[in-house]
Each structure stands twice: as C-alpha cells, then as structure tokens.
N, C-alpha and C. Protein backbone atom coordinates (compact mmCIF):
# COMPACT_ATOMS: atom_id res chain seq x y z
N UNK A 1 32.17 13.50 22.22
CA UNK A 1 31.15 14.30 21.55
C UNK A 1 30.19 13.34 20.85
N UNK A 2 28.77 13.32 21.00
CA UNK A 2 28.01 12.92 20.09
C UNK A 2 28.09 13.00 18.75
N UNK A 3 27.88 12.09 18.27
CA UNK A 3 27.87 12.18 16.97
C UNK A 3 26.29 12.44 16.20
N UNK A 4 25.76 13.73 15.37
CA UNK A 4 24.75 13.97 15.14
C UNK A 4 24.00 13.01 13.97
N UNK A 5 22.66 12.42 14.42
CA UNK A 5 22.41 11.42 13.20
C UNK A 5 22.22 12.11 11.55
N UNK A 6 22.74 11.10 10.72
CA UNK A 6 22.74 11.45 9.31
C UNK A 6 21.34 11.89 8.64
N UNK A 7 21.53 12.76 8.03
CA UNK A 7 19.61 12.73 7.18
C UNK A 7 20.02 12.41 5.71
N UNK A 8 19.15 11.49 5.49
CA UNK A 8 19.28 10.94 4.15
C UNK A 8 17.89 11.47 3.38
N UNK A 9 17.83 10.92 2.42
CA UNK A 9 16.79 11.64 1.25
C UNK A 9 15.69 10.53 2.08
N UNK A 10 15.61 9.54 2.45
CA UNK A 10 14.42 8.90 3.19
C UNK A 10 14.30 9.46 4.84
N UNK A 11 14.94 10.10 5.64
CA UNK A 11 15.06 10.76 6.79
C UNK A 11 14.48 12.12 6.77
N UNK A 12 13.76 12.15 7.30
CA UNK A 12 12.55 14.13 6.61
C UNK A 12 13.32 14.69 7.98
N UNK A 13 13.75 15.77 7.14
CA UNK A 13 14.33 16.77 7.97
C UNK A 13 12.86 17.38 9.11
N UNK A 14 13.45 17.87 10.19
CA UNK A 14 12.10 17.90 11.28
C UNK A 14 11.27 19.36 10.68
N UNK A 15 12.45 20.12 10.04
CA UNK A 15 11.47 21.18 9.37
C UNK A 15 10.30 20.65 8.14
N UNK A 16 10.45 19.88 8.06
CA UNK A 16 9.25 19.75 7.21
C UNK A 16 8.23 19.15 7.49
N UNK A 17 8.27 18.38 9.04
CA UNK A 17 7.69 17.77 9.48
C UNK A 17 6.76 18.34 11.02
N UNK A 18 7.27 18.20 12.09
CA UNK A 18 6.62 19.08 13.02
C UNK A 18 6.83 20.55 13.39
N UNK A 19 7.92 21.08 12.35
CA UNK A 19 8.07 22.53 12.50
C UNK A 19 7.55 23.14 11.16
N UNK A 20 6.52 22.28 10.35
CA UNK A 20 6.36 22.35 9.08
C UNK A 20 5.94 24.00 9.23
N UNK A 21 4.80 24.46 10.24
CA UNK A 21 3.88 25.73 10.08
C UNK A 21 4.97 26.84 10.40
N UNK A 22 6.53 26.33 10.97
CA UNK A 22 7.04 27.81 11.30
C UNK A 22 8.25 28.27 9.33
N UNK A 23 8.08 27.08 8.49
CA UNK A 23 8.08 27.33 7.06
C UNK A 23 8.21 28.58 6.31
N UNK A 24 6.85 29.21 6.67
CA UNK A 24 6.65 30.44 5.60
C UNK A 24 7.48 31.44 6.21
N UNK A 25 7.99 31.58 7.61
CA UNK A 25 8.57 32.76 8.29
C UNK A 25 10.50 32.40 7.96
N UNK A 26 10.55 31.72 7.08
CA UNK A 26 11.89 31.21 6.90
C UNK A 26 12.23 31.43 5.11
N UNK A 27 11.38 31.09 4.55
CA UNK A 27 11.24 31.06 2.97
C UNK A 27 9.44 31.77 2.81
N UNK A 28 9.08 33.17 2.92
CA UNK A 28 8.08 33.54 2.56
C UNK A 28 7.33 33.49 1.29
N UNK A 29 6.17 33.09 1.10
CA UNK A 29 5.97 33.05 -0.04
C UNK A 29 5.90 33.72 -1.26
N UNK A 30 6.09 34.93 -0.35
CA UNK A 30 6.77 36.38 -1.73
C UNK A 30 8.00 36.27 -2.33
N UNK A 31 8.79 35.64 -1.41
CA UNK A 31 10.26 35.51 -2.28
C UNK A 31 10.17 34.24 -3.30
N UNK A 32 9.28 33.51 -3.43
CA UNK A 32 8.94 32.75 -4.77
C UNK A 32 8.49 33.25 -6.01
N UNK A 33 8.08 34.76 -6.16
CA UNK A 33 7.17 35.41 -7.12
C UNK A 33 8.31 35.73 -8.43
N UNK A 34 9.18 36.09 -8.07
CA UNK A 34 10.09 35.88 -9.21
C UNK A 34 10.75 34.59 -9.43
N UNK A 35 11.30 34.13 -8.93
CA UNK A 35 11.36 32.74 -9.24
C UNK A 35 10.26 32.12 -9.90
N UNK A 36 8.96 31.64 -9.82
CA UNK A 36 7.96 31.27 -10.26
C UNK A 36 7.68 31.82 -11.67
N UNK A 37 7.95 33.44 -11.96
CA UNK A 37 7.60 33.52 -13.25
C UNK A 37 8.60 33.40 -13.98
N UNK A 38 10.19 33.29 -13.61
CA UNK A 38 10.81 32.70 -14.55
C UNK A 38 10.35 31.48 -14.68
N UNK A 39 10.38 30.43 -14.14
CA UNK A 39 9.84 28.89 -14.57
C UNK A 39 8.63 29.27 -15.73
N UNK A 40 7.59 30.21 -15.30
CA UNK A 40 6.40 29.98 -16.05
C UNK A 40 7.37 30.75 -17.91
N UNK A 41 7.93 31.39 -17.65
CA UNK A 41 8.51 31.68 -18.91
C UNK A 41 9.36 30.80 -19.65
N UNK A 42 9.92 30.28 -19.04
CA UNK A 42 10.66 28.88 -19.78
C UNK A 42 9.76 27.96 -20.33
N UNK A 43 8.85 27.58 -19.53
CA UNK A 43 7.96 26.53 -20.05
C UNK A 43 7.11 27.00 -21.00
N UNK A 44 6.85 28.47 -21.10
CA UNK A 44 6.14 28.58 -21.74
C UNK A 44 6.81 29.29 -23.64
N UNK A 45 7.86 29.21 -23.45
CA UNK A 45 9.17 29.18 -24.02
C UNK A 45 9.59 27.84 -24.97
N UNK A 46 9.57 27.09 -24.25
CA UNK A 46 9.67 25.74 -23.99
C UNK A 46 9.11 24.46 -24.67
N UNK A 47 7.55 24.85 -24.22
CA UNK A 47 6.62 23.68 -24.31
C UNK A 47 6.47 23.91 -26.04
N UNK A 48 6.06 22.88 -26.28
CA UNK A 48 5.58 22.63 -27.82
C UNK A 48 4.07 23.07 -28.42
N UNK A 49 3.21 23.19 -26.84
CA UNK A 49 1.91 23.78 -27.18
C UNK A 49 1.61 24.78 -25.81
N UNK A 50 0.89 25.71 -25.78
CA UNK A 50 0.38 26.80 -24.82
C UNK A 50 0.56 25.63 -23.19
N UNK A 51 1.46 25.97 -22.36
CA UNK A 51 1.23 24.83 -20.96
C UNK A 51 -0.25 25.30 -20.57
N UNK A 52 -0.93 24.33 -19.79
CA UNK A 52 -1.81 24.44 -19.31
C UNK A 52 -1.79 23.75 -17.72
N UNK A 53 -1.07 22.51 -17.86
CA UNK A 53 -1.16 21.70 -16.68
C UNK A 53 0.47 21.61 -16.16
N UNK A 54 0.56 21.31 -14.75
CA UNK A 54 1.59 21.04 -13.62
C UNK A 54 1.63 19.98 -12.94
N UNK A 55 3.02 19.61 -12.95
CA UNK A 55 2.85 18.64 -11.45
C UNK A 55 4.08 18.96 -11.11
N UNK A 56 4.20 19.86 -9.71
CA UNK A 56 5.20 19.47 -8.92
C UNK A 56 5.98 18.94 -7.77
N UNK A 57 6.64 18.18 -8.10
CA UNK A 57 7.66 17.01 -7.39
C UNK A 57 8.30 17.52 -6.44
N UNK A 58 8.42 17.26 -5.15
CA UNK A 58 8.77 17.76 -4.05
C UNK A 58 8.37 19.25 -3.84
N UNK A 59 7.15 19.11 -3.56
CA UNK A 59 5.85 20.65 -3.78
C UNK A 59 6.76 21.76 -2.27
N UNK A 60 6.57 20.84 -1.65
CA UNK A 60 7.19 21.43 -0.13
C UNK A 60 5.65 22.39 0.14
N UNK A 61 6.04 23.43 0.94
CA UNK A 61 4.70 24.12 1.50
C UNK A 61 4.10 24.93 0.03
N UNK A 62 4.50 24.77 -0.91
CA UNK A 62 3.50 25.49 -2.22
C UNK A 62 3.71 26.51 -2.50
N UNK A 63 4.74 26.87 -2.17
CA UNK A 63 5.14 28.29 -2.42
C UNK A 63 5.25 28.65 -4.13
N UNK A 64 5.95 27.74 -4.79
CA UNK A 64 5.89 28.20 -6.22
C UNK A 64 4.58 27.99 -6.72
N UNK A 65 3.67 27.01 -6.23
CA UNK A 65 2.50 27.24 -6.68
C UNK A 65 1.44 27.70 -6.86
N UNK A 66 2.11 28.75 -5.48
CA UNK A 66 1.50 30.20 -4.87
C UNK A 66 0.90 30.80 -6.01
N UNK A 67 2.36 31.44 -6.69
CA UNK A 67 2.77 31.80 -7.99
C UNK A 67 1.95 30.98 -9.12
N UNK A 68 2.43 30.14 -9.68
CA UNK A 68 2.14 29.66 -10.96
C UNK A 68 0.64 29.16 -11.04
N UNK A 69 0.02 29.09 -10.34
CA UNK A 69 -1.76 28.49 -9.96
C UNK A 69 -2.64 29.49 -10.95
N UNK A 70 -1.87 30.31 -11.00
CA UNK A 70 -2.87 31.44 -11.90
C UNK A 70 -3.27 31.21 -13.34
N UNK A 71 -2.17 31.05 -13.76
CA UNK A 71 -1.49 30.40 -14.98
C UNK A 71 -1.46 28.88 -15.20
N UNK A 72 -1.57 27.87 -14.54
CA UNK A 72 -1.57 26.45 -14.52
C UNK A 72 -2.26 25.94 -13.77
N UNK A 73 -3.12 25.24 -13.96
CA UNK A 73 -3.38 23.99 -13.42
C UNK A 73 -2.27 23.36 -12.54
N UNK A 74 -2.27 23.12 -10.95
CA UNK A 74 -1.72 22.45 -9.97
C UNK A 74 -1.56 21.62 -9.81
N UNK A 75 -0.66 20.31 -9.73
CA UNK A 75 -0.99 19.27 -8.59
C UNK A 75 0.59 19.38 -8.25
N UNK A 76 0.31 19.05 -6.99
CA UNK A 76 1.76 19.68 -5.97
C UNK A 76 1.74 18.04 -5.07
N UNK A 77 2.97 17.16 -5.12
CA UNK A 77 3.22 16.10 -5.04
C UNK A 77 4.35 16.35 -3.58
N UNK A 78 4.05 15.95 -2.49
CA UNK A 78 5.31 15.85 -1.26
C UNK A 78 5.57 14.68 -0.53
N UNK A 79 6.47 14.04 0.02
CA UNK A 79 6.63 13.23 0.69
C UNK A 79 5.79 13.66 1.98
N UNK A 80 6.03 14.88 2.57
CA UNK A 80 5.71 15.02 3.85
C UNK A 80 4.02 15.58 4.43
N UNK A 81 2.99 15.27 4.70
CA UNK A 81 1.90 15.60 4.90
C UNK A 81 1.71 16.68 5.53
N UNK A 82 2.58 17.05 6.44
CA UNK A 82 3.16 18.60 7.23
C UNK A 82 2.97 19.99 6.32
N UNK A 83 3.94 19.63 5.14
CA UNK A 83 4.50 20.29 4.15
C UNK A 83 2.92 20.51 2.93
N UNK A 84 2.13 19.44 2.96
CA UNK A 84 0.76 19.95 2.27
C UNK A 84 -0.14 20.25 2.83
N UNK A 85 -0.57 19.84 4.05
CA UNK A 85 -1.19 20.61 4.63
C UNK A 85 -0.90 22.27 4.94
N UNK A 86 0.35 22.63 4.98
CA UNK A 86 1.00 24.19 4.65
C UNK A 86 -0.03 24.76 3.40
N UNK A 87 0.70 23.76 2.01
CA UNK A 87 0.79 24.12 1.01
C UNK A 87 -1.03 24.02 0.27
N UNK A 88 -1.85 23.05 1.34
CA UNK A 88 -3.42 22.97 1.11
C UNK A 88 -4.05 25.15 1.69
N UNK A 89 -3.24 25.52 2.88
CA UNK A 89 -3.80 26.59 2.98
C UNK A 89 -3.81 27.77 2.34
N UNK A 90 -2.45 27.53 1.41
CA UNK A 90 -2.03 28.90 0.54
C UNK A 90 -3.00 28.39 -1.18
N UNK A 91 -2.98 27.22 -1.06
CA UNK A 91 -3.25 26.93 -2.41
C UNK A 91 -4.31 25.34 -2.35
N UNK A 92 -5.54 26.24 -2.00
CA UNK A 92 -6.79 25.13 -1.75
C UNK A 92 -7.53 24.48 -3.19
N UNK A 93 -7.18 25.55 -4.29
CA UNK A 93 -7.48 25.11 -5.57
C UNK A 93 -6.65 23.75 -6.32
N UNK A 94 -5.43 23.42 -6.11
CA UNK A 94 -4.56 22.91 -6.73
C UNK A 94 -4.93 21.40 -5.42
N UNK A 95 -4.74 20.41 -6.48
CA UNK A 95 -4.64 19.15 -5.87
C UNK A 95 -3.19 18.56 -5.80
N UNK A 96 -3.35 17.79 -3.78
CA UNK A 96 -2.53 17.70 -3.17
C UNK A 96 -1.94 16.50 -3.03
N UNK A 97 -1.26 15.50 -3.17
CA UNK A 97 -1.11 14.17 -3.29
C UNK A 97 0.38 14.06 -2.32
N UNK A 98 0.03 13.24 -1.03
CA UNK A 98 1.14 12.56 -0.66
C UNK A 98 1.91 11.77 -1.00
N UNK A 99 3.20 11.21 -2.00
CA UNK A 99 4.12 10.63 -2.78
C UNK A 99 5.10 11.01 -2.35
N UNK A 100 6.44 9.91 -3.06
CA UNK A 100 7.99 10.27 -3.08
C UNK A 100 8.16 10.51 -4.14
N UNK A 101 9.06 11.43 -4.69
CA UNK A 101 9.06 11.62 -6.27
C UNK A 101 9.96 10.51 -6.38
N UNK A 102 10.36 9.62 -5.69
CA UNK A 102 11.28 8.83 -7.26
C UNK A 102 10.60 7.41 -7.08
N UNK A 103 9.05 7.64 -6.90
CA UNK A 103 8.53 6.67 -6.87
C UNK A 103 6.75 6.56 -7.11
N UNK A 104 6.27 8.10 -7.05
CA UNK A 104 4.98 8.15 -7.47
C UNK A 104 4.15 7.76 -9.17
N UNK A 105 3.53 6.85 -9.05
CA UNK A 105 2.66 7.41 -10.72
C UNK A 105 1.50 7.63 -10.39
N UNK A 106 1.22 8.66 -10.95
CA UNK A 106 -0.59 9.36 -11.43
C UNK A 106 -1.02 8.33 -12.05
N UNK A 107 -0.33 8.08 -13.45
CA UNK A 107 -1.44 7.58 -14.29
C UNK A 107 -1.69 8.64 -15.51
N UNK A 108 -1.09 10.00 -15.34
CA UNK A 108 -1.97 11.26 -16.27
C UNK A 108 0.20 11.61 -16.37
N UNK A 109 -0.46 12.78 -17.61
CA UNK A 109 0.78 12.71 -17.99
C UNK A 109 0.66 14.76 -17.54
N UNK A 110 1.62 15.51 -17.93
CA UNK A 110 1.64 17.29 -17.44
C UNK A 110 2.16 17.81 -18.53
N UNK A 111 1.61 18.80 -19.08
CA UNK A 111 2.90 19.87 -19.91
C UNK A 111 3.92 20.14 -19.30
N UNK A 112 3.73 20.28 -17.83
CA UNK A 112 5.01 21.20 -17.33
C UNK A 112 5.61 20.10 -16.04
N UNK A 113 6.62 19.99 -15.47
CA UNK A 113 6.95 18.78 -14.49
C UNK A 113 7.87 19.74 -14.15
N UNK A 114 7.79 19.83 -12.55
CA UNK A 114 9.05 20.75 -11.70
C UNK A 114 8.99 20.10 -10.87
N UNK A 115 10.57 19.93 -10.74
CA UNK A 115 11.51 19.60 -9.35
C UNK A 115 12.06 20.83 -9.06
N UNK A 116 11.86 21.30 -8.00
CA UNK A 116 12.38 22.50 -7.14
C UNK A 116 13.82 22.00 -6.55
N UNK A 117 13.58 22.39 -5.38
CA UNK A 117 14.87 22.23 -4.89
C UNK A 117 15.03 21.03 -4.18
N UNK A 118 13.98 20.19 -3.54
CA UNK A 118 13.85 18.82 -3.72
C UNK A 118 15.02 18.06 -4.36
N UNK A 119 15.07 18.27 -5.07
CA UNK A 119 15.76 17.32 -5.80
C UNK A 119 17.05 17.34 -5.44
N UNK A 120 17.44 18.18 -4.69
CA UNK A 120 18.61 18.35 -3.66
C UNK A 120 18.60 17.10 -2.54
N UNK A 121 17.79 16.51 -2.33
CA UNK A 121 17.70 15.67 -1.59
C UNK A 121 18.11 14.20 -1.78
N UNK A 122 17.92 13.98 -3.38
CA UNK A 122 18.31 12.93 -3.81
C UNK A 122 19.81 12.84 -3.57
N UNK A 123 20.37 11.43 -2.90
CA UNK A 123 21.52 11.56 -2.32
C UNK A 123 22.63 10.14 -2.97
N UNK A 124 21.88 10.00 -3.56
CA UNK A 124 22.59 8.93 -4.87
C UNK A 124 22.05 8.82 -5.97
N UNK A 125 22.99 8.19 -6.90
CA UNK A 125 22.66 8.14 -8.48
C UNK A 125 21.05 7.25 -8.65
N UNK A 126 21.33 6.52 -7.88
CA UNK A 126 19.87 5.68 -8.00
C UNK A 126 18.62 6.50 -7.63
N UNK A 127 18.46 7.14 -6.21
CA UNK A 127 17.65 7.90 -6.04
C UNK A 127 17.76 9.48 -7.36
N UNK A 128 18.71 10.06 -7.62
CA UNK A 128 18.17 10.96 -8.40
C UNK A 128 17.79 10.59 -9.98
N UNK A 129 18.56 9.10 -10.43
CA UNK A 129 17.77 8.19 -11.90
C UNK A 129 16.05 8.37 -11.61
N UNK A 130 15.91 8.21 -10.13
CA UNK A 130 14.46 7.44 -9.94
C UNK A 130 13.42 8.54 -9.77
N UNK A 131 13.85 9.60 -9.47
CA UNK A 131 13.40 10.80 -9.50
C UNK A 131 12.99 11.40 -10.94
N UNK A 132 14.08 11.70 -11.67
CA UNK A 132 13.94 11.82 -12.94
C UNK A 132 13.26 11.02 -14.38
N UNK A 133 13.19 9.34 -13.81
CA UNK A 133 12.05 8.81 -14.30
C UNK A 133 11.27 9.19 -13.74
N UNK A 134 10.89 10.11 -12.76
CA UNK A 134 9.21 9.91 -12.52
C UNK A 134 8.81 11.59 -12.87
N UNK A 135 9.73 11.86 -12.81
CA UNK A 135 9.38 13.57 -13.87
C UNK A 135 8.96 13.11 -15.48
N UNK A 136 10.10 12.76 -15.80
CA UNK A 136 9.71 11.90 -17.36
C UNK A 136 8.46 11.46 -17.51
N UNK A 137 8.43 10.41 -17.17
CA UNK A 137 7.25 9.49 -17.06
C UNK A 137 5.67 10.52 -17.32
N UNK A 138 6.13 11.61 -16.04
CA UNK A 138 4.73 12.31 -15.91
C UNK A 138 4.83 13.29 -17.04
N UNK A 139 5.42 13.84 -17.73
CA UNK A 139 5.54 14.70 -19.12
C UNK A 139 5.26 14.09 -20.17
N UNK A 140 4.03 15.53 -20.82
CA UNK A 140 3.36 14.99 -22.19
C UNK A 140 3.95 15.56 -23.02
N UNK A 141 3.80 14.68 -24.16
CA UNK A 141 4.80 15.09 -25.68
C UNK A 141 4.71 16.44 -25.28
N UNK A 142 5.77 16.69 -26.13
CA UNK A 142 5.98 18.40 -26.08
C UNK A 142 6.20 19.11 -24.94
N UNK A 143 5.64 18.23 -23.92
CA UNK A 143 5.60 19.10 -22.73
C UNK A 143 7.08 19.75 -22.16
N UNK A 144 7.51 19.92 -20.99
CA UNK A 144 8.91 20.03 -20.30
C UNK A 144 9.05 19.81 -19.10
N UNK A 145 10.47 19.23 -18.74
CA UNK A 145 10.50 18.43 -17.22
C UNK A 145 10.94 19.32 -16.56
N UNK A 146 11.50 20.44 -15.93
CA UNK A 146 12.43 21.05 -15.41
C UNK A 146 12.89 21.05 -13.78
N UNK A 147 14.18 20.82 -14.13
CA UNK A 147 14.95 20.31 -12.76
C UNK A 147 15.60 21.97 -12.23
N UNK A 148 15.60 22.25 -11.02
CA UNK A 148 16.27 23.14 -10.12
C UNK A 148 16.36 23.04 -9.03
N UNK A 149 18.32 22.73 -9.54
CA UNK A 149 18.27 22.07 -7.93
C UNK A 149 19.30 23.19 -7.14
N UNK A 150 19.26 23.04 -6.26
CA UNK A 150 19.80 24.37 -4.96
C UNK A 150 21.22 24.43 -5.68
N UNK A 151 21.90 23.34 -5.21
CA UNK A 151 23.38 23.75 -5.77
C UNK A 151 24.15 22.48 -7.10
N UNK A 152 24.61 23.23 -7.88
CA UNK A 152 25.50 22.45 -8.52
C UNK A 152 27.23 22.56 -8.41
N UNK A 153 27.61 21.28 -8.54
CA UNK A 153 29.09 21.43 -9.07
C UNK A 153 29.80 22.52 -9.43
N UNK A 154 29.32 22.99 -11.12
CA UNK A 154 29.88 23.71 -11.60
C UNK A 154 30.13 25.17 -10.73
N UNK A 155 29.25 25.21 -9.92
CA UNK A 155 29.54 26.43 -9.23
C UNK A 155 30.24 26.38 -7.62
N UNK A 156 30.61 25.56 -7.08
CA UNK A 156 30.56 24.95 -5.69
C UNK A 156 32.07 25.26 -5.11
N UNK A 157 32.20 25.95 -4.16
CA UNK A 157 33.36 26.89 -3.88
C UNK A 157 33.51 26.32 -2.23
N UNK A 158 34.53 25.96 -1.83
CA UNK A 158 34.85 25.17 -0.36
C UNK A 158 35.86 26.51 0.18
N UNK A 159 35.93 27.23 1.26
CA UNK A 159 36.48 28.12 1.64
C UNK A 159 37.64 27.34 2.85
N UNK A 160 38.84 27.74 2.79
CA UNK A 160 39.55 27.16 4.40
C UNK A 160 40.00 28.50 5.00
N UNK A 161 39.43 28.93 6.19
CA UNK A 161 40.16 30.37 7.08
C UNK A 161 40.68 29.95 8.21
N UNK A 162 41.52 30.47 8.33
CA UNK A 162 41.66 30.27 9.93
C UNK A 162 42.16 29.00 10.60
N UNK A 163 42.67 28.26 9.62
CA UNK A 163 42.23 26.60 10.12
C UNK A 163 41.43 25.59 9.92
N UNK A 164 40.13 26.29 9.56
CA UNK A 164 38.91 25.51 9.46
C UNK A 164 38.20 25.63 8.45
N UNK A 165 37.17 24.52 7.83
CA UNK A 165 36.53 24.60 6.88
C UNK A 165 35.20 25.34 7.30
N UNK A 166 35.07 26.59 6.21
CA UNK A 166 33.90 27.47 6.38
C UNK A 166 32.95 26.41 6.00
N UNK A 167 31.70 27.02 5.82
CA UNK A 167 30.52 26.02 5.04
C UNK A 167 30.86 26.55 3.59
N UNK A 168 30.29 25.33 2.89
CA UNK A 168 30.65 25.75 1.55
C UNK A 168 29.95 26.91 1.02
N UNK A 169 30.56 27.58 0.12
CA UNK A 169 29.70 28.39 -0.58
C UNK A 169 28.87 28.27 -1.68
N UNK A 170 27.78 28.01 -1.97
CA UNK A 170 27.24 27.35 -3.11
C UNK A 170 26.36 28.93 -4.00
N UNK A 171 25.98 28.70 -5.29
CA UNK A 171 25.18 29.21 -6.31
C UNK A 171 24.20 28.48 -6.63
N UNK A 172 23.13 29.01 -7.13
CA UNK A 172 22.03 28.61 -7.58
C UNK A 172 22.03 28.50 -8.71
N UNK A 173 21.80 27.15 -9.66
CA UNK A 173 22.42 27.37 -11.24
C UNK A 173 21.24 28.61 -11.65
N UNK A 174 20.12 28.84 -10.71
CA UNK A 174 18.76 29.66 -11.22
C UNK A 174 19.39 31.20 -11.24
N UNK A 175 20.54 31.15 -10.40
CA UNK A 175 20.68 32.64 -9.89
C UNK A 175 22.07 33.01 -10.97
N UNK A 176 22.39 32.12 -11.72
CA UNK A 176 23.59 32.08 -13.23
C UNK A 176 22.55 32.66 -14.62
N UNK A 177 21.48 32.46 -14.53
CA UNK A 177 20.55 32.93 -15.61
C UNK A 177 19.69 33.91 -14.99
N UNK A 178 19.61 34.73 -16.28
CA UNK A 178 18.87 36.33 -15.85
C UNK A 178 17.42 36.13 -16.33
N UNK A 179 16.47 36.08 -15.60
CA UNK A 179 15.61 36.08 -15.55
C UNK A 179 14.89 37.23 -17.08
C-alpha cells in the first residue's frame, strides 16, 4: 500500500490551493455569521477602547470577514494566494496581504488580532510560539489577540468500535461557550 504524503503546516493542503473556488460550497459564508458576531462581542467586550481595526491571521477565503467588515476595518493575512483571491471577491473593501502568520510584520499595530482556525495548522511548539508572536506583536495596547482553534485537548475524545480506530471526535472550544 502506498503510503499517503504528510501535510505539514508548510505543505498547503490542495483545498486551499487549486480547489481554492470549490471553498464556499463546503464552509458557506453564512455559516460564519454567528460565529463572527460572537468574536465581534468579545472584542468588543474585551478591548480597552471602542475596536475599530483587524488583522486576521490565516484569513482563508474571508469568510469571517464577510461578517465583521461592517464593524471593522479589515486586513485579512493568508499564506495561500488561492484562498485571497476567494476572499478579494466576497470582501473587495478589506486589504489583502499574502504572509505566513508565524512570520509576517506590517509594521502597524490592530485593536483586534484573530487566528481562526488556522492556527490548527501550527504543528509544533515552535511554529505555534511563532504564530502567537506575530498576533502579539500586531496588537495595540488595550487591544485583543484572539486565538480559535478547531480542536483542543481538553475536549478530544478517540473512539475504538469494532476493532478499529474511528476518527477522533473533536469540540470546538467556540462551541463550549454560549454565544
């Protein structure tokens, strides 16, 4: 049997890359609309002064920024050019910057800094340190960094039936808090 190659946090999964446009029919951008205004309520919860500005770190096709653009100032940061060019058609107002998050600087600092689910990708301590300095880094006093990542630990459930290992079952730490 072949053995299937590994994807690492530097290896772009092909969905984000030449299957970037079949995206929205997989994760629509309506199912971000609640999600999105919880974030905008935390931060705005959160922040030390009224948020005004964004940057988010592993933007993917823009779906939360779909959402939050109304309310914030944009800049939506991706490794993959696939994935902004998506995220340039839903959201032509918000500026688009090709970067790695655990390695981009602006130069400008954000009230608000989101890692989505991105940050799932980081696949060692070094890559997710380097990530999280560069959320830091980009947050202004007062501002807030906020990390959400697909699955955590605390919730992470391994099933055995039959013989075999199911796929794991994971939670969303987002889907543990009530909106």
């Amino acid at each position: 049997m072949a053995k299937e190659p590994e994807t690492t946090s530097s290896q772009p999964l092909r969905l984000y890359r030449d299957l970037a446009d079949w995206y929205p029919l997989l994760t629509p951008v309506g199912n971000y609309a609640e999600e999105a205004a919880f974030y905008l309520r935390l931060f705005e919860t959160h922040c030390q002064q009224p948020p005004r500005t964004l940057l988010d770190l592993g933007s993917g096709g823009g779906h939360n920024a779909a959402h939050l653009k109304a309310a914030l100032a944009c800049t939506l940061v991706d490794l993959e050019p696939s994935m902004l060019t998506l995220s340039r058609r839903i959201n032509p107002e918000c500026e688009h910057i090709q970067g790695d998050m655990r390695a981009v600087r602006l130069g400008c600092v954000f009230d608000c800094v989101l890692v989505h689910n991105a940050i799932s990708y980081m696949t060692s301590r070094t890559d997710l340190a380097s990530a999280i300095a560069t959320a830091f880094a980009h947050t202004a006093p007062g501002g807030v960094a906020m990390f959400q990542p697909d699955f955590v630990s605390e919730t992470f459930v391994t099933l055995f039936h039959d013989g075999y290992w199911s796929l794991p079952i994971l939670a969303s730490a987002g889907a543990m808090l009530s909106p």
